[in-house]
Protein backbone atom coordinates (compact mmCIF):
# COMPACT_ATOMS: atom_id res chain seq x y z
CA UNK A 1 176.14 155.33 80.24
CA UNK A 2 176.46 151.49 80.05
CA UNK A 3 173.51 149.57 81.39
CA UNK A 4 174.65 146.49 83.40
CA UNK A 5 172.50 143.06 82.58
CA UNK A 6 171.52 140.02 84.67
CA UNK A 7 169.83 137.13 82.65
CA UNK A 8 167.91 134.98 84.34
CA UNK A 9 166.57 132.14 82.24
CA UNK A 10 166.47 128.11 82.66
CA UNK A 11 167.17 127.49 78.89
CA UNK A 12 170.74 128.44 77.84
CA UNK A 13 169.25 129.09 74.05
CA UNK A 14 166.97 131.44 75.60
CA UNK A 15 169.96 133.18 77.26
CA UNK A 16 172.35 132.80 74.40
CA UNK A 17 170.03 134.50 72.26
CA UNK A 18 169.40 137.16 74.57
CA UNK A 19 173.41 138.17 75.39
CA UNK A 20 173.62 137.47 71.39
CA UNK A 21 171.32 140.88 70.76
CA UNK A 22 171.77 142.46 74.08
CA UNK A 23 176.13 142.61 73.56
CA UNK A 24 175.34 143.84 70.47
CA UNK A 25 174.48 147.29 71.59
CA UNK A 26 177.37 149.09 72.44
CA UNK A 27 175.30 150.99 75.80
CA UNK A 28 174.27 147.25 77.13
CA UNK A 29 176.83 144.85 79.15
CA UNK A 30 175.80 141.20 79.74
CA UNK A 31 177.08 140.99 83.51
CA UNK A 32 175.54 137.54 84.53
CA UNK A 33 173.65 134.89 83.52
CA UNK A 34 171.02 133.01 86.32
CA UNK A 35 169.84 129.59 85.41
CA UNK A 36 167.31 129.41 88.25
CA UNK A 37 165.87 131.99 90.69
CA UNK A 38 168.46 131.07 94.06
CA UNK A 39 170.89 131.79 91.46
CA UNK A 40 169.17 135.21 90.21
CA UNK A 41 169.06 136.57 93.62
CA UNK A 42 172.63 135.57 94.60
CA UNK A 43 174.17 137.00 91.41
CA UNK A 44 171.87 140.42 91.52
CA UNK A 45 173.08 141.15 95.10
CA UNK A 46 176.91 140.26 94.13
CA UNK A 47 177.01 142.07 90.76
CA UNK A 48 174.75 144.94 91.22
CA UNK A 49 173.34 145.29 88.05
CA UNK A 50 170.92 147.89 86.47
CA UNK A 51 168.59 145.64 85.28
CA UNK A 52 167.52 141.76 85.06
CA UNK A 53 165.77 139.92 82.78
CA UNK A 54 163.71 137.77 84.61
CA UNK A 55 161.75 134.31 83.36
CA UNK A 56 158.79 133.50 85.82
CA UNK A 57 159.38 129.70 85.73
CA UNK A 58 162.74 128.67 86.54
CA UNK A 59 163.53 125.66 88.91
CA UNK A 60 164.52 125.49 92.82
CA UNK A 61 163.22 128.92 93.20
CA UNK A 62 160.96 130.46 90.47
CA UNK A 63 161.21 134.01 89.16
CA UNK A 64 158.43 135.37 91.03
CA UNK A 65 160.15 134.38 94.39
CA UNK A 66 163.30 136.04 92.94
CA UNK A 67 161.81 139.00 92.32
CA UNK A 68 160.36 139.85 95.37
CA UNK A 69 163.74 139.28 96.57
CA UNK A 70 165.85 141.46 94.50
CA UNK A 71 163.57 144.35 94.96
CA UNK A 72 163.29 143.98 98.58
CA UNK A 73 167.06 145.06 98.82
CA UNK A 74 167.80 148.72 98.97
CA UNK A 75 168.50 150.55 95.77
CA UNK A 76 167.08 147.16 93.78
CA UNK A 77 167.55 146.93 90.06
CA UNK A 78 164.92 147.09 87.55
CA UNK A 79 163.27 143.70 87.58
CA UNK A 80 161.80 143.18 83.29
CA UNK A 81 160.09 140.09 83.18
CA UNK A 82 160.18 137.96 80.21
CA UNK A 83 157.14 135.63 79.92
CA UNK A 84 155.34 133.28 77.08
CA UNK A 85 151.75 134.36 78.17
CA UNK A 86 150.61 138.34 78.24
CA UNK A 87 147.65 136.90 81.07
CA UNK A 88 150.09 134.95 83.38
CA UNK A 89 148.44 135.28 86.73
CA UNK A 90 152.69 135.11 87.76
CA UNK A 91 152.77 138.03 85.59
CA UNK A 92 150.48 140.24 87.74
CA UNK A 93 151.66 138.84 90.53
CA UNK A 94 155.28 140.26 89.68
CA UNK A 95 154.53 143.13 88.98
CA UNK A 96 152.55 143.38 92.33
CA UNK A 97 155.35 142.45 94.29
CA UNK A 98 157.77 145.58 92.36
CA UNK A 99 158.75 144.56 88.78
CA UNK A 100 159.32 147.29 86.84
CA UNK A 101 157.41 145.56 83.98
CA UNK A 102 156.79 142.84 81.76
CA UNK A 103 157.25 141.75 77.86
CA UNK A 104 156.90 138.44 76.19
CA UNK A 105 159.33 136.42 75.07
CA UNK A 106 158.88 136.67 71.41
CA UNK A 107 158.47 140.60 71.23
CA UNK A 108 160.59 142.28 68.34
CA UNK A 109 164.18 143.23 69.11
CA UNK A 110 163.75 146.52 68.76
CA UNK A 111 161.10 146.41 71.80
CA UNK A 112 163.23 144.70 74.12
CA UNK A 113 166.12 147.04 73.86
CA UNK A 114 163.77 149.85 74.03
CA UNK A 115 161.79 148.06 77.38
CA UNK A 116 165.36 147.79 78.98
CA UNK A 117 166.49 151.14 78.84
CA UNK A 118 163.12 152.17 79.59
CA UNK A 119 162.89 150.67 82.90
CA UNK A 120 165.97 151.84 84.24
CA UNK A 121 164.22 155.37 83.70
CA UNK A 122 161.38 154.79 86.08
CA UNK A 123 159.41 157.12 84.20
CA UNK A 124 156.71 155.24 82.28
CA UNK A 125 155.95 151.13 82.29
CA UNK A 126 156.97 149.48 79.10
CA UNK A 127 153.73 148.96 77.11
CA UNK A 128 150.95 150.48 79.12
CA UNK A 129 148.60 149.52 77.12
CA UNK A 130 148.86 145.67 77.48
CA UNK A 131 149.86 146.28 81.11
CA UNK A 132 146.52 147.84 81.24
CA UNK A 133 144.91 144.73 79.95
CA UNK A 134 146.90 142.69 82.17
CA UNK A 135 145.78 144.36 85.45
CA UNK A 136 142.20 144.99 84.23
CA UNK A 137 142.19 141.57 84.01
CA UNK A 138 143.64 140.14 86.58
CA UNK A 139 142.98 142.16 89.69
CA UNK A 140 139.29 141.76 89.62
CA UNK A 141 141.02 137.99 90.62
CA UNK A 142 142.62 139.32 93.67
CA UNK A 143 141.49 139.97 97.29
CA UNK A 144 140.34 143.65 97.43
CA UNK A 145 142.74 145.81 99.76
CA UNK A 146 140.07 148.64 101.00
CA UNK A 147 142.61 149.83 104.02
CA UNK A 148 145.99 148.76 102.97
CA UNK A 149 147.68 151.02 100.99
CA UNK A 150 145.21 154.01 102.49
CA UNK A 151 144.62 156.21 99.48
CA UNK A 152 143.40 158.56 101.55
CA UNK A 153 147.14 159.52 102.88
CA UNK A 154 146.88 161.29 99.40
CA UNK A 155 145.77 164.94 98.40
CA UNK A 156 143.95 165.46 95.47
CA UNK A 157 146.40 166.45 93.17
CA UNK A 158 148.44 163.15 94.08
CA UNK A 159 145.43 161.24 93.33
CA UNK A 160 145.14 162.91 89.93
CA UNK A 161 148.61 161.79 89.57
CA UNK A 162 148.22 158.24 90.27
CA UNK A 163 144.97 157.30 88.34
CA UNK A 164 147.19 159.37 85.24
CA UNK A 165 149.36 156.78 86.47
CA UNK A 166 147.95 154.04 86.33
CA UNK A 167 146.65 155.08 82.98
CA UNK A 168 149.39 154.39 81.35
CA UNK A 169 150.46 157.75 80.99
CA UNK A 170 153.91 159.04 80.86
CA UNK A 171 155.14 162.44 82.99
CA UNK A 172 155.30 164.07 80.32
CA UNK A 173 151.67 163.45 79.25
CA UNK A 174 150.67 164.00 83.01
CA UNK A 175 152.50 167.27 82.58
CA UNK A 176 150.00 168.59 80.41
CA UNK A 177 147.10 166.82 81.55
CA UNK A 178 147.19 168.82 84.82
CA UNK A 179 149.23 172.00 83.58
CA UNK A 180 152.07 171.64 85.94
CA UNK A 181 155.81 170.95 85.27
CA UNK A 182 157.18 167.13 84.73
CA UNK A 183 159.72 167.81 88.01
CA UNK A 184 156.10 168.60 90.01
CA UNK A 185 155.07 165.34 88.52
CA UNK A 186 157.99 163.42 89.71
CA UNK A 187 157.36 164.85 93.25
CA UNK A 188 153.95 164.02 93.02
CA UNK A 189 154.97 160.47 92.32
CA UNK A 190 157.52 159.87 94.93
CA UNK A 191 155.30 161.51 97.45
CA UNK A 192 152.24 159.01 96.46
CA UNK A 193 155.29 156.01 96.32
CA UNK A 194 155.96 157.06 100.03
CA UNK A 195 152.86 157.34 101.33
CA UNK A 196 151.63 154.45 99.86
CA UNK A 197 154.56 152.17 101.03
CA UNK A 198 155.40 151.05 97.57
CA UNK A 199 158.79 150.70 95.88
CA UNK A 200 157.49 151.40 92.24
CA UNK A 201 155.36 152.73 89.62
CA UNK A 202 154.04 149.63 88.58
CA UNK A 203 153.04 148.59 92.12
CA UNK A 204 151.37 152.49 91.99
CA UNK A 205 149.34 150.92 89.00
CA UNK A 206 148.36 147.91 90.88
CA UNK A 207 147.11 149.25 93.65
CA UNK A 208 145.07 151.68 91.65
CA UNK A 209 143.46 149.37 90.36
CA UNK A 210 142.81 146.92 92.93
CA UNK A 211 141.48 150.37 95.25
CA UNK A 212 139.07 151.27 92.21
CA UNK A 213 140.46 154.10 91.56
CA UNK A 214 140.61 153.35 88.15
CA UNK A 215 137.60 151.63 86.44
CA UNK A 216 138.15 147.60 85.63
């Protein structure tokens, strides 16, 4: 299967570079490039691709604007975002608003091809233990939300899921955590995605967090 790319990026070295290591690999296919976020959005609903590579501060309308865009269509791609600081408030904020993750800009090659086809899986977030460090960080910043999303919607078991979750664990380690099968897990997590009203894991991490459900 050939994943389809959208690179979004205000400095065409940045994005040269990028399609230079990314049309290298014979499963990844450059699609688009985005010089600035009204651009992003326009080419991700045109082109339909998998996933975009998305820089936070772009011109006219800056990634984290984009984002929330792209993922607010139906059957959105997987949003990686592709920053210069690992505590960019944006960061958090991304990934708040449905990212599927983050990485930093100079991360080895062999991480970014890994992140990409990672996120199209939607099974685990790319490094969860920075992403861990990020929220635990970070949310204690935010507003609390006590009411909104009500974790109480959830049964136990779901709420075992999500603070494995948000954990940084992958289904497969969930699997085994709570003896059940990794298709229970799944079920678990689209259930706790429903009743939650979010539109991914990582926002399932977020909210974990900011709820106290897991310890900051």
């Amino acid at each position: 299967m050939t994943l389809r790319l959208l690179l979004c990026d205000d400095e065409r070295l940045v994005r040269m570079g990028l399609r230079m290591i990314l049309e290298a690999e014979p499963d990844l296919d450059v699609v688009g490039e985005a010089a600035d976020g009204a651009e992003a959005v326009a080419l991700a609903r045109s082109l339909r691709p998998d996933v975009v590579l998305m820089d936070l501060r772009m011109p006219r309308v800056d990634g984290l604007t984009a984002t929330r865009r792209i993922v607010a269509v139906t059957d959105p791609p997987a949003v990686l975002v592709l920053t210069t600081f690992d505590l960019d408030e944006n960061v958090y904020a991304a990934l708040a608003a449905g990212a599927s993750g983050f990485l930093l800009k100079d991360a080895p090659e062999a991480q970014l091809l890994a992140a990409i086809r990672t996120v199209t899986q939607g099974v685990a977030l790319l490094a969860p233990s920075v992403t861990r460090r990020l929220v635990a960080a970070l949310a204690p910043r935010q507003e609390p939300r006590p009411t909104e999303p009500d974790l109480a919607s959830l049964t136990d078991r779901e709420v075992d899921v999500l603070r494995l979750v948000a954990r940084g664990q992958s289904n497969a380690d969930i699997a085994r955590s709570l003896g059940i099968g990794e298709s229970t897990v799944k079920t678990h997590i689209s259930r706790v995605l429903a009743k939650l009203g979010l539109v991914s894991r990582t926002q399932a991490v977020v909210v974990a967090y900011e709820s106290g459900l897991v310890g900051r």
